[in-house]
Protein backbone atom coordinates (compact mmCIF):
# COMPACT_ATOMS: atom_id res chain seq x y z
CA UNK A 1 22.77 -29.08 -22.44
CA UNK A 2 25.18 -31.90 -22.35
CA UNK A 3 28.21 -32.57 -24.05
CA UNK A 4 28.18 -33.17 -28.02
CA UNK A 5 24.78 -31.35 -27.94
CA UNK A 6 24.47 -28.89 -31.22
CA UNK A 7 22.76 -25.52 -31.16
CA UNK A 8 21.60 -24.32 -34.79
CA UNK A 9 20.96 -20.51 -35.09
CA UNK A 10 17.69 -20.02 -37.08
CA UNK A 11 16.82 -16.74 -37.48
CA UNK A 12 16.89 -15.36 -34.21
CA UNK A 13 15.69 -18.79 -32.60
CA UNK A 14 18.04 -21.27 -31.60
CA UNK A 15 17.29 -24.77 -31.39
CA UNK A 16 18.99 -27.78 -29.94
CA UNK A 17 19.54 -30.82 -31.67
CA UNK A 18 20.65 -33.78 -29.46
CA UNK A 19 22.17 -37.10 -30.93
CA UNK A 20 21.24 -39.13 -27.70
CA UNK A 21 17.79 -39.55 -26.05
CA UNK A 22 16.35 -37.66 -24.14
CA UNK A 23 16.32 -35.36 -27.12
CA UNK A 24 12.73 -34.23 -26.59
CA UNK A 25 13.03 -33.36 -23.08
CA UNK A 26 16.04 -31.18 -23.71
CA UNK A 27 14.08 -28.86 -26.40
CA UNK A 28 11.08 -28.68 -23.88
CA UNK A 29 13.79 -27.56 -21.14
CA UNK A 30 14.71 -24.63 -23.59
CA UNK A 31 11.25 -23.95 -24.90
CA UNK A 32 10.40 -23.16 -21.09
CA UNK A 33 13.33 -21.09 -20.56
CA UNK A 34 12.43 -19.11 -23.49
CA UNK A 35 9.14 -18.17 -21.61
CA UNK A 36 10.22 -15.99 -18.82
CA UNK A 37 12.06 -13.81 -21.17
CA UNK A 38 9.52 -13.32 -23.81
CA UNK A 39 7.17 -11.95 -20.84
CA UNK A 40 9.78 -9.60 -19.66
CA UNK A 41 10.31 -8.15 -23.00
CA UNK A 42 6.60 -7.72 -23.03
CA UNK A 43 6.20 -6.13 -19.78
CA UNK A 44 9.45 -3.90 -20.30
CA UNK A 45 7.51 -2.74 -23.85
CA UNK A 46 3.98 -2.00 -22.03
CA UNK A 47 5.92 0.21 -19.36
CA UNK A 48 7.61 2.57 -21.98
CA UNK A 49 3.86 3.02 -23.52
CA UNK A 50 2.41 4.27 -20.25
CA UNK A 51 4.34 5.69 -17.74
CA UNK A 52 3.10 5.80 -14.53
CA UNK A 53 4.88 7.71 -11.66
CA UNK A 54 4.32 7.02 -7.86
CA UNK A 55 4.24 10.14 -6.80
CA UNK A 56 1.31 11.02 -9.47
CA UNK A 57 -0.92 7.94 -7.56
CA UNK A 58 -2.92 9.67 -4.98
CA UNK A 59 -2.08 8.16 -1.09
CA UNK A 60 -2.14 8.87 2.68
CA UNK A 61 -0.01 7.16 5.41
CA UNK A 62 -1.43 7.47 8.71
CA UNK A 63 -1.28 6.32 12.49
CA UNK A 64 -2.79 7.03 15.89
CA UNK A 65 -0.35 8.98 18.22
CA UNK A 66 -0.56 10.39 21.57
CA UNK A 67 0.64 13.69 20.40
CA UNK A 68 1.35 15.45 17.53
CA UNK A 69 4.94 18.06 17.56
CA UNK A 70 6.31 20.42 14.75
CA UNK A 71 3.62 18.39 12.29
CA UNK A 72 5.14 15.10 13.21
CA UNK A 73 3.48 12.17 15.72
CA UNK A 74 5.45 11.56 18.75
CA UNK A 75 4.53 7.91 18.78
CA UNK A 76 2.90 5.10 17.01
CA UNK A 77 -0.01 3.60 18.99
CA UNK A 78 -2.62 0.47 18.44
CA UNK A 79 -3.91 -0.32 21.80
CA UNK A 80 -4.29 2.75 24.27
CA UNK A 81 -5.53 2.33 28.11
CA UNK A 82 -8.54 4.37 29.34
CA UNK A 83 -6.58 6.08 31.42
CA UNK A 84 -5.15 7.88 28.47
CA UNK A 85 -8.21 10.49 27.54
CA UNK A 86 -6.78 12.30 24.35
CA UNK A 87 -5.92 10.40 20.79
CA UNK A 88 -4.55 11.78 17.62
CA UNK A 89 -4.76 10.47 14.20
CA UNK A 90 -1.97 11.77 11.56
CA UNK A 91 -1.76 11.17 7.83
CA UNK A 92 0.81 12.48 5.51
CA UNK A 93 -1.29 12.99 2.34
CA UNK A 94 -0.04 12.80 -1.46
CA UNK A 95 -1.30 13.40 -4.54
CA UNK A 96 -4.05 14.98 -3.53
CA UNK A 97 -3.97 18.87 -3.63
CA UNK A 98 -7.40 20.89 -4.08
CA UNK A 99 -9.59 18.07 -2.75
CA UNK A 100 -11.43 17.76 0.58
CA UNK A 101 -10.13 14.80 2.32
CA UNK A 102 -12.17 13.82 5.62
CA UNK A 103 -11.34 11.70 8.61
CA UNK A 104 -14.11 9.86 9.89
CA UNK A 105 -13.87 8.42 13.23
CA UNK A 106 -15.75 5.12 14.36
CA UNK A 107 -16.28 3.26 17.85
CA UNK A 108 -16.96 -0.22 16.32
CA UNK A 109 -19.84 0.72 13.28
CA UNK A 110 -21.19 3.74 15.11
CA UNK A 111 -19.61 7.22 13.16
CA UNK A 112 -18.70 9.40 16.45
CA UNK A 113 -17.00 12.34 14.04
CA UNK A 114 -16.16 13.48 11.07
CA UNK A 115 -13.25 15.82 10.37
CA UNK A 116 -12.52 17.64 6.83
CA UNK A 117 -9.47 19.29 5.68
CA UNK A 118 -9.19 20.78 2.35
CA UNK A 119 -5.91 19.69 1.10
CA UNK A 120 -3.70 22.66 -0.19
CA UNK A 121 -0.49 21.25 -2.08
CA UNK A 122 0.88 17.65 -3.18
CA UNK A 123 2.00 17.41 0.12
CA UNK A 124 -0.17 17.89 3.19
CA UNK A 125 0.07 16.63 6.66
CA UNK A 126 -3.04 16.68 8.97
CA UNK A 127 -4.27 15.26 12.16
CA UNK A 128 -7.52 15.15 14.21
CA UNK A 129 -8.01 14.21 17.98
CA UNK A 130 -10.69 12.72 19.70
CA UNK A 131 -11.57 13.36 23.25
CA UNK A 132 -12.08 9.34 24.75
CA UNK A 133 -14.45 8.36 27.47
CA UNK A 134 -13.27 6.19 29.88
CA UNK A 135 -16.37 3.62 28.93
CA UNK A 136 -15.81 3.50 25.46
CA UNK A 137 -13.69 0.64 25.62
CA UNK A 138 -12.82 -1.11 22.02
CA UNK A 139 -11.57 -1.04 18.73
CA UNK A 140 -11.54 2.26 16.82
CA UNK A 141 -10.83 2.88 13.57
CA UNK A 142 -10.31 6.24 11.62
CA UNK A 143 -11.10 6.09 7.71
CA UNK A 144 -9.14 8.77 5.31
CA UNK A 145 -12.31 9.43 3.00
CA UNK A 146 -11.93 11.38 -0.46
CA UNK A 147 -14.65 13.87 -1.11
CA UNK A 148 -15.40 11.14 -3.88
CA UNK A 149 -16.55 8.88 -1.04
CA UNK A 150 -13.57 6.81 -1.88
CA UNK A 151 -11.74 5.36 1.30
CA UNK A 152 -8.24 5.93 0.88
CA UNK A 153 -6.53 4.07 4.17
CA UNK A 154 -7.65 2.70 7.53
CA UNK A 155 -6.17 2.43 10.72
CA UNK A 156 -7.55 0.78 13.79
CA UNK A 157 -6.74 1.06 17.26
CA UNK A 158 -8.00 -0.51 20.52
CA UNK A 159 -9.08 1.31 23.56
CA UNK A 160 -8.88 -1.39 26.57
CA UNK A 161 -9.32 -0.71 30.17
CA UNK A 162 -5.99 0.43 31.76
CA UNK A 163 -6.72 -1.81 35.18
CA UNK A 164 -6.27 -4.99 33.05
């Protein structure tokens, strides 16, 4: 607003009246400014109808380690020589007590295992391993599977020839 501009209360809308020109592009200024806050109210309005907790939202972080101590990974890994013959996988499940959650290992597309836990509280931390040939040189990836089929995370690591 500039100087000698007039604001009218209407209701609970104000409006600007301006003397000078311009006029029009000073109520389009405020019209837009109005916008933002219209949407906040709105979204501040739809979260006290349906509250939604993160905790209640079922999830898994996970990541390949060379070892696994007191239920925590040593070490966060994504490429891993061949000279290294022994990988874990570790996820830190929520949410999702009383299901079956499976980790299912592939070399590239080909499934070389598939390892279920049942999940026993709202917190559960597992890990698999998976005994590496020296040949099988690429990128592997571990999926966290639901027993609803439903992937829930995916890490990949790549297993690369330790001479190189």
């Amino acid at each position: 607003m500039e100087r000698g501009d007039r604001i009218e209360i209407e209701g609970e809308r104000a409006t600007t009246r301006r003397p000078r020109e311009g006029w029009l592009l000073g109520w389009l200024a405020a019209a837009l400014l109005a916008l933002p806050l219209s949407a906040f109210a709105q979204q501040v309005e739809d979260a006290g109808e349906e509250e939604v907790s993160p905790t209640t939202v079922p999830n898994a972080v996970a990541q390949f380690t060379t070892a696994v101590e007191d239920r925590e990974p040593v070490d966060q890994v994504t490429f891993v020589g061949n000279d290294v013959r022994k990988i874990f996988f570790f996820s830190d499940l929520r949410e999702l007590g009383g299901r079956t959650v499976t980790h299912r290992w592939l070399h590239g597309d080909v499934v070389r295992a598939e390892v279920a836990f049942e999940v026993q509280g709202p917190r559960w931390r597992v890990w698999s391993s998976k005994e590496l040939l020296e040949d099988w040189l690429g990128d592997w990836t571990v999926e966290i599977v639901t027993d609803d089929g439903e992937v829930i995370a995916a890490e990949t690591f790549t297993y690369k020839d330790a001479g190189r």
